[in-house]
Structure formats: C-alpha cells, structure tokens
C-alpha atoms as a PDB file:
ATOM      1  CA  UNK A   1      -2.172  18.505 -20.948  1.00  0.00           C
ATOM      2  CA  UNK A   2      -3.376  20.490 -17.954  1.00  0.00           C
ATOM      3  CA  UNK A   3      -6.459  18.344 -16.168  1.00  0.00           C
ATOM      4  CA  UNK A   4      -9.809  19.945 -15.448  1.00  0.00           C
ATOM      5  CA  UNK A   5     -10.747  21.212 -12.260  1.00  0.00           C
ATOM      6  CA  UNK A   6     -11.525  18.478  -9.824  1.00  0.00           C
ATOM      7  CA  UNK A   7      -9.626  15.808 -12.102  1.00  0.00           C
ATOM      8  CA  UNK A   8      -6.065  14.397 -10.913  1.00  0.00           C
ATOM      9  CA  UNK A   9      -3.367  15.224 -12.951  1.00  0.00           C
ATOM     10  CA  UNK A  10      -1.867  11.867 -14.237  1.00  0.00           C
ATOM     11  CA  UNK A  11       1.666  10.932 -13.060  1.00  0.00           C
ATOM     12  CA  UNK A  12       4.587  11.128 -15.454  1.00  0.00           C
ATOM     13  CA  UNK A  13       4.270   7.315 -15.279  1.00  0.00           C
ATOM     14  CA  UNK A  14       1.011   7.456 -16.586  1.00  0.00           C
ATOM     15  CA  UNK A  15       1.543   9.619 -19.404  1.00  0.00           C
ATOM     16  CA  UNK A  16       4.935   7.311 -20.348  1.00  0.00           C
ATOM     17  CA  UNK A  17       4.211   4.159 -19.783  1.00  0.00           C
ATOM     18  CA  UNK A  18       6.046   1.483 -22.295  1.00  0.00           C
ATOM     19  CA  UNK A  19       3.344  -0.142 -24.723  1.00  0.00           C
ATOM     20  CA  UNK A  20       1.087   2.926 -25.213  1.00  0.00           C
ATOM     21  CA  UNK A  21      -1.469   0.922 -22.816  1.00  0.00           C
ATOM     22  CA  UNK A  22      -4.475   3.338 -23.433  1.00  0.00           C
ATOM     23  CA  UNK A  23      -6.887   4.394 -20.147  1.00  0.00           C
ATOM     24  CA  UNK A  24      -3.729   3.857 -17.728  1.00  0.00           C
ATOM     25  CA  UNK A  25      -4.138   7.604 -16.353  1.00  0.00           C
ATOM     26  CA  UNK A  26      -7.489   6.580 -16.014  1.00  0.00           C
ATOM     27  CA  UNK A  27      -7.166   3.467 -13.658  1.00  0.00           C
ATOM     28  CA  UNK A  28      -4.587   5.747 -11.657  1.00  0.00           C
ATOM     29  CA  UNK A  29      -6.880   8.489 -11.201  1.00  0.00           C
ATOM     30  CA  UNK A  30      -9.740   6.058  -9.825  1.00  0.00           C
ATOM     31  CA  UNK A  31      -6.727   4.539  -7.739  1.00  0.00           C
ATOM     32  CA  UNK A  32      -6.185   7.409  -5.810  1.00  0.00           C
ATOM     33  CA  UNK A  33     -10.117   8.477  -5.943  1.00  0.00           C
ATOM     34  CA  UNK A  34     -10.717   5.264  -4.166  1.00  0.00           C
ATOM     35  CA  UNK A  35      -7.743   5.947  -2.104  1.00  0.00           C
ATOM     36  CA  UNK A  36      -6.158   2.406  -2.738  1.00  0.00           C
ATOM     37  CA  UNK A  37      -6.240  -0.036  -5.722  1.00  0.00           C
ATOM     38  CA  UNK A  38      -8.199   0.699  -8.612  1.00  0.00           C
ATOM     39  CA  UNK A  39     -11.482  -1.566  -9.432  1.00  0.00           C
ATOM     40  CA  UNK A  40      -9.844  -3.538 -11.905  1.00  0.00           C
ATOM     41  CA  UNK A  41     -12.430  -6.621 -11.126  1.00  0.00           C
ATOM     42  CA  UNK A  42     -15.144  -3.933 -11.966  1.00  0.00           C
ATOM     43  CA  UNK A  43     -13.972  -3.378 -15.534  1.00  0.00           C
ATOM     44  CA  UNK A  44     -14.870  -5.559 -18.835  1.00  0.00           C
ATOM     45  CA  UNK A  45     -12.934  -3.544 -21.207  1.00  0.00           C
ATOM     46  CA  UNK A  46     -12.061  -5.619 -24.704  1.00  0.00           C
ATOM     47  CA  UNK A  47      -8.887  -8.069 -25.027  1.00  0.00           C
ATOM     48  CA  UNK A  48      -6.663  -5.537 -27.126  1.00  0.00           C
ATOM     49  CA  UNK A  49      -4.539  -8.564 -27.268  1.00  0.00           C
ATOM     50  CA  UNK A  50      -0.985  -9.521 -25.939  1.00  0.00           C
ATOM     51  CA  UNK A  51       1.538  -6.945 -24.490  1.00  0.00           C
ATOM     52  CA  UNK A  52       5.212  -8.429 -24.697  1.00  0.00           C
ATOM     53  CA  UNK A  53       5.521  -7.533 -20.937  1.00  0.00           C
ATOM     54  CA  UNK A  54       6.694 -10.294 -18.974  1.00  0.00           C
ATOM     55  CA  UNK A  55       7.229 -10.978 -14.696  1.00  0.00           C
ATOM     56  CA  UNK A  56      10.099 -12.901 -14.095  1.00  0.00           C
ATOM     57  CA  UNK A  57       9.979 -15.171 -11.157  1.00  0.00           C
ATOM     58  CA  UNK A  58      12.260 -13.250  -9.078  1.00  0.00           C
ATOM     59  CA  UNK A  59       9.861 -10.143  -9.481  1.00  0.00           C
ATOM     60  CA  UNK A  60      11.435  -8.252 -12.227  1.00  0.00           C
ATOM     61  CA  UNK A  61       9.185  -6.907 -14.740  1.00  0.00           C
ATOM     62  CA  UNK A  62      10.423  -6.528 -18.308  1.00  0.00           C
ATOM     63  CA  UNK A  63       9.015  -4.807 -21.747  1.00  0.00           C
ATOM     64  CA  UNK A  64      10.507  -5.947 -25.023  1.00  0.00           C
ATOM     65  CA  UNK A  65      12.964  -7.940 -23.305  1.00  0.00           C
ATOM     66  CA  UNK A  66      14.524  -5.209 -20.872  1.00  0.00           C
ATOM     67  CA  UNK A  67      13.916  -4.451 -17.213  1.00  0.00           C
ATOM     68  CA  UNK A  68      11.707  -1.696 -16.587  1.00  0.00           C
ATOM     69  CA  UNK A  69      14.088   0.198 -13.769  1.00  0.00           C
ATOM     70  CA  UNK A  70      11.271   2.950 -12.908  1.00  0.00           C
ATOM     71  CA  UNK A  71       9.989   2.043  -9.464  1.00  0.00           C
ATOM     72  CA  UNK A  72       6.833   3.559  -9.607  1.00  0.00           C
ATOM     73  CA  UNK A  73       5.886   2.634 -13.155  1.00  0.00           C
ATOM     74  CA  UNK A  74       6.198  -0.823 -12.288  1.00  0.00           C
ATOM     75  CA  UNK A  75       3.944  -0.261  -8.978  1.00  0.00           C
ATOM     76  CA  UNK A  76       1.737   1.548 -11.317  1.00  0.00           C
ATOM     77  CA  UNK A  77       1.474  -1.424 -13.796  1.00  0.00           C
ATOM     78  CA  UNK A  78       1.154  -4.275 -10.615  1.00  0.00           C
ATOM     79  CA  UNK A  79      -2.175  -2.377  -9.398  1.00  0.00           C
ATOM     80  CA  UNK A  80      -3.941  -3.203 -12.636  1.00  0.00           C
ATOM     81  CA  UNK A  81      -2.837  -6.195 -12.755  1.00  0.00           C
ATOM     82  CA  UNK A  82      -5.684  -8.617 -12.498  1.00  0.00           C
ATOM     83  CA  UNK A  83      -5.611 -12.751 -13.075  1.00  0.00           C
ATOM     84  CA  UNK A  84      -8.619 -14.065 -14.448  1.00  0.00           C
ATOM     85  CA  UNK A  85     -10.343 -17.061 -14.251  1.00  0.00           C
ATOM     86  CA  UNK A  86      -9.083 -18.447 -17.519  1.00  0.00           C
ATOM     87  CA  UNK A  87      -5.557 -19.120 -15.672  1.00  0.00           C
ATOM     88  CA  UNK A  88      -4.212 -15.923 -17.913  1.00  0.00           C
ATOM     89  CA  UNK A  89      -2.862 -12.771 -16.699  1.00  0.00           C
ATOM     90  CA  UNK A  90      -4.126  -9.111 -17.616  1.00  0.00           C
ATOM     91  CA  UNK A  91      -3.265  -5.363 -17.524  1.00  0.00           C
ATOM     92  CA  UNK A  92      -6.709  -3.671 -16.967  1.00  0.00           C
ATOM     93  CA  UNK A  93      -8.086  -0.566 -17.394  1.00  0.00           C
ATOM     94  CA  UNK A  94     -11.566   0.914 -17.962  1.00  0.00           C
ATOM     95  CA  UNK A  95     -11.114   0.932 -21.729  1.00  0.00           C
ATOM     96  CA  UNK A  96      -8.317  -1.605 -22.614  1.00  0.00           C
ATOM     97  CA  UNK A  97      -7.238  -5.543 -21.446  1.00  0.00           C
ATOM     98  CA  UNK A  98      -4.029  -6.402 -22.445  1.00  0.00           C
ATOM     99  CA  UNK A  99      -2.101 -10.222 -21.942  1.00  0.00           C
ATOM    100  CA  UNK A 100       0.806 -10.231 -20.020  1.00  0.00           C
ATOM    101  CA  UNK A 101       3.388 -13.159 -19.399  1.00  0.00           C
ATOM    102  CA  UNK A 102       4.188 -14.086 -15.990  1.00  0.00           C
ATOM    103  CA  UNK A 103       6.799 -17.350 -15.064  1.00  0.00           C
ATOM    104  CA  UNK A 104       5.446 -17.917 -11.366  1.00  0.00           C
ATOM    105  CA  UNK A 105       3.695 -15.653  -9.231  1.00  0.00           C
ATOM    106  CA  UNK A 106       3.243 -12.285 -10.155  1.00  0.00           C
ATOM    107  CA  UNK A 107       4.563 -10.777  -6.779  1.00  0.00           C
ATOM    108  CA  UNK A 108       7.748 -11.409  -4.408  1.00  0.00           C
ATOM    109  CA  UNK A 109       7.185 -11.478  -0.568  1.00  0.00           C
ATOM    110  CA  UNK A 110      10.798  -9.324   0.363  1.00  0.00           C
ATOM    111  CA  UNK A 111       9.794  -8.677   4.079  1.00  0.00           C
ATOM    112  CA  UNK A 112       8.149 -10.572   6.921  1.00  0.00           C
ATOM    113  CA  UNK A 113       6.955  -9.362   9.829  1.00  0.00           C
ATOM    114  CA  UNK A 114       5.754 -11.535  12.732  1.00  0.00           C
ATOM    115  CA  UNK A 115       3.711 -10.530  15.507  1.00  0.00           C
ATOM    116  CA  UNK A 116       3.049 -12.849  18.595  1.00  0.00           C
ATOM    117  CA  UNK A 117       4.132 -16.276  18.823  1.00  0.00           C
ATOM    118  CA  UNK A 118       2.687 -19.927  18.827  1.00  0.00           C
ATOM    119  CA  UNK A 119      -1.277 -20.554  17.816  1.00  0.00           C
ATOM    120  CA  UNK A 120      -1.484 -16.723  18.560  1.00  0.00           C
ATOM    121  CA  UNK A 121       0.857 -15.993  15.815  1.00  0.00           C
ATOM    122  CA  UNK A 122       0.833 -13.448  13.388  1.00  0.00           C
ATOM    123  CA  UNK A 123       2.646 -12.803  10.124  1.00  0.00           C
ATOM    124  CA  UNK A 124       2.753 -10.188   7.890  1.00  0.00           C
ATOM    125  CA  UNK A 125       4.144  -9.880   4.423  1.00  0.00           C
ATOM    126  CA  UNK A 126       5.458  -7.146   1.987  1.00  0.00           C
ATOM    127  CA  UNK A 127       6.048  -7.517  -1.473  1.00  0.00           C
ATOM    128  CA  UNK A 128       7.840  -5.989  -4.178  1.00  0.00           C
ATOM    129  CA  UNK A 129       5.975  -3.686  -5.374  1.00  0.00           C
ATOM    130  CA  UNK A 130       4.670  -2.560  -1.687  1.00  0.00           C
ATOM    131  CA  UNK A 131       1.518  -4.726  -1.331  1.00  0.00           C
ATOM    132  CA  UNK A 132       1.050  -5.800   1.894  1.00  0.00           C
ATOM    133  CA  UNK A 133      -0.364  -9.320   3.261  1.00  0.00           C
ATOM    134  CA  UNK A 134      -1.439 -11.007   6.898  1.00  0.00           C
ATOM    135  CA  UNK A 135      -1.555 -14.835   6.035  1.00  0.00           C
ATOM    136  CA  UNK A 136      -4.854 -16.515   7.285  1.00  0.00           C
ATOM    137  CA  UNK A 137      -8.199 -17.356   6.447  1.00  0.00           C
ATOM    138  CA  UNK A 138      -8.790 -14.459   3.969  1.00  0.00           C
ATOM    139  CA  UNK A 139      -4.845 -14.830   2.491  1.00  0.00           C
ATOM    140  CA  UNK A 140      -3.544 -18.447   2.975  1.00  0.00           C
ATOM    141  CA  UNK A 141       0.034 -19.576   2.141  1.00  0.00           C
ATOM    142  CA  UNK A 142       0.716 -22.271   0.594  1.00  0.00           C
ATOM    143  CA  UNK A 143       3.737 -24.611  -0.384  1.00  0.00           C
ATOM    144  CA  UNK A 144       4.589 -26.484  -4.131  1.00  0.00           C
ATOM    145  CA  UNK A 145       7.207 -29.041  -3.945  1.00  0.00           C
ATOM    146  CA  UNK A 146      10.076 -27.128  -6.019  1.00  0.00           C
ATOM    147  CA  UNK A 147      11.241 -29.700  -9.049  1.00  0.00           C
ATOM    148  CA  UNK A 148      14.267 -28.629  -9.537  1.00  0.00           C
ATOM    149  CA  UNK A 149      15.522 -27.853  -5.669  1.00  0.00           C
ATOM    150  CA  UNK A 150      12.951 -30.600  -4.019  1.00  0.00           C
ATOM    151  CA  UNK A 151      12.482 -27.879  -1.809  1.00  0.00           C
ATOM    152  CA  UNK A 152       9.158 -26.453  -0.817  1.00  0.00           C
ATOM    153  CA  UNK A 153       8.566 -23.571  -2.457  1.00  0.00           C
ATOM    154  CA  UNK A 154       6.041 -20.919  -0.539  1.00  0.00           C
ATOM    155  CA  UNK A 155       3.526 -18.766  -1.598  1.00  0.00           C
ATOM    156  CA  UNK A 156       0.809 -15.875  -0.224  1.00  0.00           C
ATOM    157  CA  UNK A 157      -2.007 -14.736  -1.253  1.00  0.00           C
ATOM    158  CA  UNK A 158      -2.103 -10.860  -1.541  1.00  0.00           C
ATOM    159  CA  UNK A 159      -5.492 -10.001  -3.054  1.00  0.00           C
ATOM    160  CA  UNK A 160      -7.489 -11.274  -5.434  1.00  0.00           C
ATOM    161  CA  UNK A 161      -5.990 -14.102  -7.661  1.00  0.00           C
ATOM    162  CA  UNK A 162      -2.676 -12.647  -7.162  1.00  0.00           C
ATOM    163  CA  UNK A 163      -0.168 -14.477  -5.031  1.00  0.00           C
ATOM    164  CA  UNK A 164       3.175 -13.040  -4.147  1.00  0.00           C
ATOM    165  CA  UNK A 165       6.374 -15.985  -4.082  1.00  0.00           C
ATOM    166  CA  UNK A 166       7.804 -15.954  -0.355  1.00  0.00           C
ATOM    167  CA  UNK A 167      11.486 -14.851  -1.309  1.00  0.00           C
ATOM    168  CA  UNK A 168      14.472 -17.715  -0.206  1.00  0.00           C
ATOM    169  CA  UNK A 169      15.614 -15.177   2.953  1.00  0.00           C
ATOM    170  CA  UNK A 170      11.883 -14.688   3.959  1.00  0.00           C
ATOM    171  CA  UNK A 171      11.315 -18.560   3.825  1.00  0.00           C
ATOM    172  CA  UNK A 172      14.798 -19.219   5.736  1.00  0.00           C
ATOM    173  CA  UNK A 173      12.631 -16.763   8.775  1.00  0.00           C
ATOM    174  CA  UNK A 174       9.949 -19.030   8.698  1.00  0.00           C
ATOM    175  CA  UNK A 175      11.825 -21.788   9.009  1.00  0.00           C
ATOM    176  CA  UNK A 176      13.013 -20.786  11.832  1.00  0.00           C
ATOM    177  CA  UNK A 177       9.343 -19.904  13.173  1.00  0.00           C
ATOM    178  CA  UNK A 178       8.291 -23.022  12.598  1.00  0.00           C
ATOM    179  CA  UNK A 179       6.766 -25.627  14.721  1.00  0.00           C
ATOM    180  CA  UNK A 180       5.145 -29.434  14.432  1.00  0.00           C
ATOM    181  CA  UNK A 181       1.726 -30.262  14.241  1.00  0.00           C
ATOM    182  CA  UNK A 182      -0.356 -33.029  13.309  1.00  0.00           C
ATOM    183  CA  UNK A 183      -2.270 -32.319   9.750  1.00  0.00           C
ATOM    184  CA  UNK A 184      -4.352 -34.991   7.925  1.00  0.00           C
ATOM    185  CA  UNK A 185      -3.210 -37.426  10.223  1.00  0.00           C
ATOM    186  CA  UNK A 186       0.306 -37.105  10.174  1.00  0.00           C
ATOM    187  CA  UNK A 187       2.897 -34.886  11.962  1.00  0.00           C
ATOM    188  CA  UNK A 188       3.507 -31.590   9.480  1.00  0.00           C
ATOM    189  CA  UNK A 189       6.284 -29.150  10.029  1.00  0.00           C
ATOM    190  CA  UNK A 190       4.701 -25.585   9.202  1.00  0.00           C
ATOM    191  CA  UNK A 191       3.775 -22.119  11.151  1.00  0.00           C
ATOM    192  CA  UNK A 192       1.029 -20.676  12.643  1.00  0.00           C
ATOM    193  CA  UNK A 193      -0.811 -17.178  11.280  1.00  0.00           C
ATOM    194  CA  UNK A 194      -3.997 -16.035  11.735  1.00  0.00           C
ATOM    195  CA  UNK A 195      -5.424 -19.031  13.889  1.00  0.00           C
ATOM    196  CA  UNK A 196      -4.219 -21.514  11.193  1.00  0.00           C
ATOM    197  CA  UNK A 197      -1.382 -23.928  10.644  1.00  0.00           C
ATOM    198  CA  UNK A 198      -0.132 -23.710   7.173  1.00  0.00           C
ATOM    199  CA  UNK A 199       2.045 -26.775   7.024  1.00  0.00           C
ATOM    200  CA  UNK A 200       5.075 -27.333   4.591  1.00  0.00           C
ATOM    201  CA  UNK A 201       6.196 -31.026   4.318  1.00  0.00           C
ATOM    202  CA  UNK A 202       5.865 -33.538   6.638  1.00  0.00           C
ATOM    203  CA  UNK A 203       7.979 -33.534   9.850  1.00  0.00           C
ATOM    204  CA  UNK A 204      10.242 -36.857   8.808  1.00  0.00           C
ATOM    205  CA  UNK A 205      10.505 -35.343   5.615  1.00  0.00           C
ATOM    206  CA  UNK A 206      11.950 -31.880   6.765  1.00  0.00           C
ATOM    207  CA  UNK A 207      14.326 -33.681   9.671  1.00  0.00           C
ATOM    208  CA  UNK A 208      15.428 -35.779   6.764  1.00  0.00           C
ATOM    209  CA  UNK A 209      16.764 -32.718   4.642  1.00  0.00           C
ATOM    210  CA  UNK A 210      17.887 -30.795   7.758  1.00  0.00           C
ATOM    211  CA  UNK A 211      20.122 -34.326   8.164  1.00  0.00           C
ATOM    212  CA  UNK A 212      21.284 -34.628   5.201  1.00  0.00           C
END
C-alpha cells in the first residue's frame, strides 16, 4: 500500500503486528504527528474484547504464549498501551480496545540516572521499552512489601496509570543513594528526588535485614 501524499507510511511493525489489532498504523501515524506518544486517553473506541497478549513481570511481552523478540513492535505496542480506571489494561487505538494481561507493572525501570545529591537530588529513570521518568511530585515512586522476598519492592510512575517496576540492579543503586529521614513520625530509610523523600521501610527495619 503506498500512503497518500502528506500521510506517513506505516512501519513494517504496523502493518505486521501479531493479533491483527486493527487502527495500529493509525495510532503510529498520530504518534509521530504529535511527535511523541499517541492520544490514547483521547480515544473511546469499542472493547473488541481480550487479546491473549500478556507482560510478564520482568518486562517481556508475549502473544500466544511466545516472546515477541521484535524491539520496535513491542515499543510500538507499549505506546498504546493505556490502564483504565477499571484496574484493567488496554491496547488502544482510534477504532479498536483490546484487553491485555499484565502480572505487575507494565514497564521495567533498566537504567537510573542521578543528578545532584541530598534534598537537591535528582533521579531519572529509563525503562524497557525507552520511556523515560524523573521521580517527584508529577511521577512518585513507591515501595510494596514483596511477599515472597519480604523485600521492598519499588515502583515509578512513567505517565499516566502506567508504572514501570524499578529492576533488582537499579534498586541495589538506590540503596546505595539512600539516606534517613523522619516520615510519619518515625525514622524511614528512603531517597530524595525532586524535593521529596520517597521512603522504603523504616530505618530499624532496613538495619535489621542489612544485619541479618
């Protein structure tokens, strides 16, 4: 298919997408018009129902069961991805909404970058699929007691309702970065980004596991 003048030709991983997820050129082309992500909160296409697509908690995303190896088909898919407010996750484009599975968060936080130090501190996050994230105010992090490690387990918010899992090597860096402060009335171990203290457990608590 040749496009029209003026229209962007859709990428091979448009036009081959697994699932036969209808309007994905589409979303791609108003991607790149908007220079960025598409509007996928702008969109109220109808459910199509489920797509067995499913986001593994260590970021891999897999269709019928096997990994989908393509790079960019897999960034393609993660910037329609959109979580709505009914806890479920979606694959959205201007004329189809599709259900997706997804085990934890839908991203992975691979790379940190900090920037200053103490109250002053900055940090900045990469994912997976090439999102990238300054935790503060507008993108907190926050930590879930893991069950089965009793370890905290960290999270970021990238955009939208869409958080991105702090990887075990990334959280090992904050660790290291991080200080004590008092939170709630108690001393917290956490770090500092974006003029806020995100903490993690309390400070007995962590000393006790470093210990042990």
């Amino acid at each position: 298919m040749v496009a029209s003048k003026g229209q962007a030709t859709p990428s091979k991983e448009a036009r081959s997408a697994p699932g036969g997820l209808r309007g994905l050129a589409a979303a791609e082309a108003e991607g790149v018009k908007a220079r960025g992500l598409p509007p996928v909160e702008k969109w109220n296409p109808d459910f199509c129902g489920d797509l067995d697509m499913r986001i593994a908690r260590d970021g891999t995303w897999f269709y019928m069961g096997t990994p989908i190896g393509r790079e960019r088909l897999v960034r393609l898919f993660s910037t329609i991805l959109r979580h709505d407010a009914d806890g479920k996750y979606y694959l959205v484009t201007p004329v189809e909404k599709v259900g997706i599975t997804v085990d934890d968060a839908p991203f992975l936080a691979v790379v940190m970058r900090v920037e200053g130090e103490g109250r002053e501190q900055l940090l900045h996050f990469t994912t997976n699929v090439g999102d990238e994230t300054m935790a503060g105010a507008d993108h907190p992090m926050r930590f879930v007691m893991d069950a089965e490690t009793g370890e905290p387990a960290p999270y970021v918010h990238v955009r939208a309702r869409l958080e991105a899992l702090i990887n075990r090597a990334v959280f090992y860096d904050l660790v290291e970065i991080g200080t004590e402060e008092m939170h709630e009335g108690a001393k917290w171990f956490g770090v500092w980004s974006g003029g806020m203290f995100f903490p993690f457990m309390k400070a007995d608590e962590m000393k006790a596991k470093a210990e042990s």
